[in-house]
C-alpha atoms as a PDB file:
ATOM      1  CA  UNK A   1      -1.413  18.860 -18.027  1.00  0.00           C
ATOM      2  CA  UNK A   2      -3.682  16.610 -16.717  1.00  0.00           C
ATOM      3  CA  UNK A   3      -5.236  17.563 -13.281  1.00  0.00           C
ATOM      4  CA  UNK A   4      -5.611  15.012 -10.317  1.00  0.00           C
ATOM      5  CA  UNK A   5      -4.737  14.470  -6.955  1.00  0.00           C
ATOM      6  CA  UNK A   6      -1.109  12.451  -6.008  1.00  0.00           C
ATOM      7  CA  UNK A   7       1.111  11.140  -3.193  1.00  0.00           C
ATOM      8  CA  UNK A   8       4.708  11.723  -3.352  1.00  0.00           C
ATOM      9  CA  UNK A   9       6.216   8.846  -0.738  1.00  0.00           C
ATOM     10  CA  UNK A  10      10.039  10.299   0.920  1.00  0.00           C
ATOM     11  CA  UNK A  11      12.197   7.464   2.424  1.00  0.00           C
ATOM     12  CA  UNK A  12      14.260   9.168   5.224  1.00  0.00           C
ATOM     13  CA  UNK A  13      16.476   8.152   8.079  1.00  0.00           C
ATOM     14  CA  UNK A  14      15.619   9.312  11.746  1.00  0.00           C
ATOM     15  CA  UNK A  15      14.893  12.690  11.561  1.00  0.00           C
ATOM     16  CA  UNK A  16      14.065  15.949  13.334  1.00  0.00           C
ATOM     17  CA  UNK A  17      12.943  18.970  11.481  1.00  0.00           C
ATOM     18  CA  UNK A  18      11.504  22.358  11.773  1.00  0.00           C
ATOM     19  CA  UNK A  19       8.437  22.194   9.678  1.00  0.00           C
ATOM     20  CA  UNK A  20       7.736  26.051   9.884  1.00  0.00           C
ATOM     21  CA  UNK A  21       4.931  27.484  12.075  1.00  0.00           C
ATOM     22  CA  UNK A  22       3.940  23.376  12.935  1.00  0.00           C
ATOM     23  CA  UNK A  23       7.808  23.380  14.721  1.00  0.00           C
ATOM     24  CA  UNK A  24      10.021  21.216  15.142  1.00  0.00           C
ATOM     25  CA  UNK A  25       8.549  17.627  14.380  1.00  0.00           C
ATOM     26  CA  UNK A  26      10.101  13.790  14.673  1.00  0.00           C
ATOM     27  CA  UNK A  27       9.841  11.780  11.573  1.00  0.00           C
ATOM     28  CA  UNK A  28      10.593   8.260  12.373  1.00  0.00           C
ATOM     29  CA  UNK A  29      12.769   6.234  10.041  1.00  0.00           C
ATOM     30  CA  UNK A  30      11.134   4.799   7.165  1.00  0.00           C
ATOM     31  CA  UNK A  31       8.512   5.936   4.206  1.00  0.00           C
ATOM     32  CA  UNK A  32       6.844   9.192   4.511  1.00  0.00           C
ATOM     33  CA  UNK A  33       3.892   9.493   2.333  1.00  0.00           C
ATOM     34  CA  UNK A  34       2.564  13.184   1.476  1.00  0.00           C
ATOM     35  CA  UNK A  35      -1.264  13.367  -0.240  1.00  0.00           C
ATOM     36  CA  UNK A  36      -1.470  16.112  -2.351  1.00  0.00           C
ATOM     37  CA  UNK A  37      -3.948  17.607  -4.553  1.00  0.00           C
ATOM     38  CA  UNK A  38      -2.683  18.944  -8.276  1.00  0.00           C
ATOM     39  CA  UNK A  39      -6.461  20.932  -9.279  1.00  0.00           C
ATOM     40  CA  UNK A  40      -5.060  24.024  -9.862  1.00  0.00           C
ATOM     41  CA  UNK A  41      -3.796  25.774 -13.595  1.00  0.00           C
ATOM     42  CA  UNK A  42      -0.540  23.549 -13.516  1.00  0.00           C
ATOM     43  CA  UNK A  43      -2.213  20.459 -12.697  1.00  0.00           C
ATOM     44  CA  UNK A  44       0.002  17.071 -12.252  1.00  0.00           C
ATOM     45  CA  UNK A  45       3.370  19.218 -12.858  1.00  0.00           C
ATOM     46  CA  UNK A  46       2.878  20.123  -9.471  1.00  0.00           C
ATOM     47  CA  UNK A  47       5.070  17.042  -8.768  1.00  0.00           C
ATOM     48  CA  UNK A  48       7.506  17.879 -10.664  1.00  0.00           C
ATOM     49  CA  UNK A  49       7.817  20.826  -8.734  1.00  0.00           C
ATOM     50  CA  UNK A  50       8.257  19.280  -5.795  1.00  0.00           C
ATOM     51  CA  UNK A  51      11.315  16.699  -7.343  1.00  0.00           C
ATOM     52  CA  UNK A  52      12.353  20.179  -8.887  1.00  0.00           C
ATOM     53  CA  UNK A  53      12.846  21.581  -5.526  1.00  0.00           C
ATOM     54  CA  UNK A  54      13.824  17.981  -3.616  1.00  0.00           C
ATOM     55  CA  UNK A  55      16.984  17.968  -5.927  1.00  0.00           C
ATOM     56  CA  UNK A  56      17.659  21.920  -7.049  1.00  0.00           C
ATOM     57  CA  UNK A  57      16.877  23.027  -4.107  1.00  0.00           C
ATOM     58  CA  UNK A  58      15.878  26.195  -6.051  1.00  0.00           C
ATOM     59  CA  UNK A  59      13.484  28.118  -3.821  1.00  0.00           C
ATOM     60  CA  UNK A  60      12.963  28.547  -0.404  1.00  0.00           C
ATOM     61  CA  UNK A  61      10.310  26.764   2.070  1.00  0.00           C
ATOM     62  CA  UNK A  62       6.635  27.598   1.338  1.00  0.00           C
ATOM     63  CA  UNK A  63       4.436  24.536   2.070  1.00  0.00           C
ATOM     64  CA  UNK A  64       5.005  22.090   4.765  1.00  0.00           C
ATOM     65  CA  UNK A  65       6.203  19.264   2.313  1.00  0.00           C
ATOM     66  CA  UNK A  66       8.853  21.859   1.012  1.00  0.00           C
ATOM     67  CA  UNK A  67      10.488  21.590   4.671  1.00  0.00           C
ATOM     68  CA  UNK A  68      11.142  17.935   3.690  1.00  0.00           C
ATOM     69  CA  UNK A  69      12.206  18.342   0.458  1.00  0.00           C
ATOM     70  CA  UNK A  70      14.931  20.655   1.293  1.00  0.00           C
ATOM     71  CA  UNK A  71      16.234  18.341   4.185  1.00  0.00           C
ATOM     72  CA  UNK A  72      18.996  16.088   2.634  1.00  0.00           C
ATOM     73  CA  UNK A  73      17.662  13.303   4.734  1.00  0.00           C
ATOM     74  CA  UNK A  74      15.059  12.983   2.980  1.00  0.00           C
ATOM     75  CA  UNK A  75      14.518  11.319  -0.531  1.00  0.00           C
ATOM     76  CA  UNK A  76      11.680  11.157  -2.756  1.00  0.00           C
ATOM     77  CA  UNK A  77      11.426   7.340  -4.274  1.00  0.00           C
ATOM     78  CA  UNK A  78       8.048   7.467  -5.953  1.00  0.00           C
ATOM     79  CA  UNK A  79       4.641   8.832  -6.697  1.00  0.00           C
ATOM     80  CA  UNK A  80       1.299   8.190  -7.256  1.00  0.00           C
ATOM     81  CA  UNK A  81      -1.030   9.932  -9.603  1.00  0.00           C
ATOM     82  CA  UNK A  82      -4.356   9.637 -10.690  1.00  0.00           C
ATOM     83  CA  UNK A  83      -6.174  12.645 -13.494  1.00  0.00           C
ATOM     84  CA  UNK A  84      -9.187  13.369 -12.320  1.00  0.00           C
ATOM     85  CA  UNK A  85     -11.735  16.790 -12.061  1.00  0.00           C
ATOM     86  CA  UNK A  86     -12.814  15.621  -8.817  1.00  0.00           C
ATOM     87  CA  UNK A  87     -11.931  17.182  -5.222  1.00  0.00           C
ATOM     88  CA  UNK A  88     -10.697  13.867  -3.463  1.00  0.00           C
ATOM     89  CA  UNK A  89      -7.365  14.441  -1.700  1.00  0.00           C
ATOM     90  CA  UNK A  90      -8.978  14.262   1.607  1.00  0.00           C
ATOM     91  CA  UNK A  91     -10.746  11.464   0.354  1.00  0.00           C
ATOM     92  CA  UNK A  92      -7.090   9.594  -0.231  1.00  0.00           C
ATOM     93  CA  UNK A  93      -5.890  10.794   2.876  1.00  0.00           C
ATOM     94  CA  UNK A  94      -8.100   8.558   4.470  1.00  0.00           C
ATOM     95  CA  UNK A  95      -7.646   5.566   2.795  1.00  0.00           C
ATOM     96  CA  UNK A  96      -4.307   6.067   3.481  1.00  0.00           C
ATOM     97  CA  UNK A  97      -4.845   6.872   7.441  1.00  0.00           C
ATOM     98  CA  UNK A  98      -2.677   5.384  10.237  1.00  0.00           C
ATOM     99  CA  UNK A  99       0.437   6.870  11.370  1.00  0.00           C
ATOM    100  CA  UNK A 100       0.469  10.141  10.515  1.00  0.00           C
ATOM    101  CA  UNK A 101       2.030  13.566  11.504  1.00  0.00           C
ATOM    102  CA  UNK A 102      -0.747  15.969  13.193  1.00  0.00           C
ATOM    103  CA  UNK A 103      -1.716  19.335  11.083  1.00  0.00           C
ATOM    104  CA  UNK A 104       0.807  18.428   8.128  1.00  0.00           C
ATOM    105  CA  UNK A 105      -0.526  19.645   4.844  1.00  0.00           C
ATOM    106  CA  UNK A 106      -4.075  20.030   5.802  1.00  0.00           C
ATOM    107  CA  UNK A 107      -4.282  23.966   7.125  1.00  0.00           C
ATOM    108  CA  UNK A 108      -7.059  24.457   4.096  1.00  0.00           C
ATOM    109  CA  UNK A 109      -9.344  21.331   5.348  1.00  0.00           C
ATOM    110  CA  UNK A 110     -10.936  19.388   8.527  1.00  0.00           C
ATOM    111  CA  UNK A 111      -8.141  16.601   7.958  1.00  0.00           C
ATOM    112  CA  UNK A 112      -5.969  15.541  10.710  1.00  0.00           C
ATOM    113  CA  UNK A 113      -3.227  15.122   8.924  1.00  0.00           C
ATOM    114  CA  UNK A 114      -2.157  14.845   4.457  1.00  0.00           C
ATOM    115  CA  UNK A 115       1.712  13.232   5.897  1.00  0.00           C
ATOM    116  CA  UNK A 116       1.605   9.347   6.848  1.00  0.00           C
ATOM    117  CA  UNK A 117       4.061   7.371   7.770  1.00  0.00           C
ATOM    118  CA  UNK A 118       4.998   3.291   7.103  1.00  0.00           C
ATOM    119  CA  UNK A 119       8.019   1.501   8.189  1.00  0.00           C
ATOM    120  CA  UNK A 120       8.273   0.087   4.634  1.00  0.00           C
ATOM    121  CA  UNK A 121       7.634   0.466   0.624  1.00  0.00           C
ATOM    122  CA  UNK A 122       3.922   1.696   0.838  1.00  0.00           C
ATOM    123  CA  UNK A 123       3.546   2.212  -2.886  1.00  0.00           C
ATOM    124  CA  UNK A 124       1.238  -1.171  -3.157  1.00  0.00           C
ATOM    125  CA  UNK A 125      -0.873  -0.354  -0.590  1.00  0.00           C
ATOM    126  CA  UNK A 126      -1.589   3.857  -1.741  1.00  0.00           C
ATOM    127  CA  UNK A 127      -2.348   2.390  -5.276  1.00  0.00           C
ATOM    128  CA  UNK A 128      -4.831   0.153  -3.656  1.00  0.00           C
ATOM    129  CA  UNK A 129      -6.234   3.316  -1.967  1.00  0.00           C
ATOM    130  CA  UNK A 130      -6.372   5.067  -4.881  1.00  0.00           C
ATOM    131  CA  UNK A 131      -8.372   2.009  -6.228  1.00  0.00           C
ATOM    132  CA  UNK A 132     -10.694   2.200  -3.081  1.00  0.00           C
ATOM    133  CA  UNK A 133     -12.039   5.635  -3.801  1.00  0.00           C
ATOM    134  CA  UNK A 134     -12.204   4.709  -7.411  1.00  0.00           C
ATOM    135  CA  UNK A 135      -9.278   6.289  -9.388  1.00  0.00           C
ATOM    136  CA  UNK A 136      -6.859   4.669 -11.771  1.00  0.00           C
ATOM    137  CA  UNK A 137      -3.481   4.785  -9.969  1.00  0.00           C
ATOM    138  CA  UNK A 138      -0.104   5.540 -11.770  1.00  0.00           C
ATOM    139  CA  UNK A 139       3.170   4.432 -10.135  1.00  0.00           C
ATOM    140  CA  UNK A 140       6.344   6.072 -10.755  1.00  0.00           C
ATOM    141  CA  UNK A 141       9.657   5.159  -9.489  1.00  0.00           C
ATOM    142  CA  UNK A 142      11.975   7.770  -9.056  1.00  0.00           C
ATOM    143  CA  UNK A 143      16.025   7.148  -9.357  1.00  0.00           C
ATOM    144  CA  UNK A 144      18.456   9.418  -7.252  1.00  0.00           C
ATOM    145  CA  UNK A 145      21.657  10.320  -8.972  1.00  0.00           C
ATOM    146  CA  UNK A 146      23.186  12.419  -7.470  1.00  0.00           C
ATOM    147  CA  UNK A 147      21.108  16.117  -8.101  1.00  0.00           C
ATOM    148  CA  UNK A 148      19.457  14.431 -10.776  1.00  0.00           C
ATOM    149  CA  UNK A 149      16.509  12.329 -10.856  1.00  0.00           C
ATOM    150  CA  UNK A 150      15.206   9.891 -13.184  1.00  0.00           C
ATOM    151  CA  UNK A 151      11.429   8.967 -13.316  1.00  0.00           C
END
């Protein structure tokens, strides 16, 4: 599989949650967008990983985002992706910027934060970021039924 970087956007209600040794943390209602890089041996399936876990529930917590993906109140919608060899997740995460959640996802890097948040549908505006720092953006919708999902 193709390796690249990605952002996997949540929609959630009002929400608090433990996110491990971060604490407890308020996520507002809305879209929660998480920047992620997918460089290592499993490349882009790295997402599916994440939708494996958002809907299986089949492991417990290891990475920050995996605190939101086994809260029930929160619901991944879409993703970004975009193959590429080069190191630019920080590089997203700042084209993304703005609201964000301090220290989420970003323990390996000088980031403030890899978890932004937007009142509404963000997906236009991260493919545009993707655009900025020069990467072809792919958009997938994801469909919640039930425990199943449906890219």
């Amino acid at each position: 599989m193709d390796k690249g970087v990605y952002a996997l956007v949540l929609r959630n209600s009002y929400r608090e949650v433990r996110i491990g040794a971060l604490g407890m943390r308020e996520f507002a209602a809305g879209s929660h967008i998480y920047v992620g890089s997918a460089r290592g041996s499993g490349g882009l399936a790295r997402v599916e990983r994440h939708l494996r876990l958002a809907f299986h529930h089949d492991r417990p917590p290891r990475w920050h985002i995996d605190y939101l993906l086994l809260d029930p109140h929160f619901a991944p919608v879409a993703v970004v992706t975009a193959a590429t060899d080069r190191d630019c997740e920080c590089d997203l995460a700042r084209a993304i910027a703005g609201s964000s959640v301090p220290g989420f996802g970003c323990s390996d890097c000088a980031c403030p934060s890899h978890l932004f948040y937007r009142p509404g549908d963000p997906v236009t505006e991260i493919a545009s970021a993707f655009q900025g720092i020069g990467l072809d953006a792919r958009i997938t919708r994801i469909k919640n039924e039930g425990n199943e999902h449906r890219v």
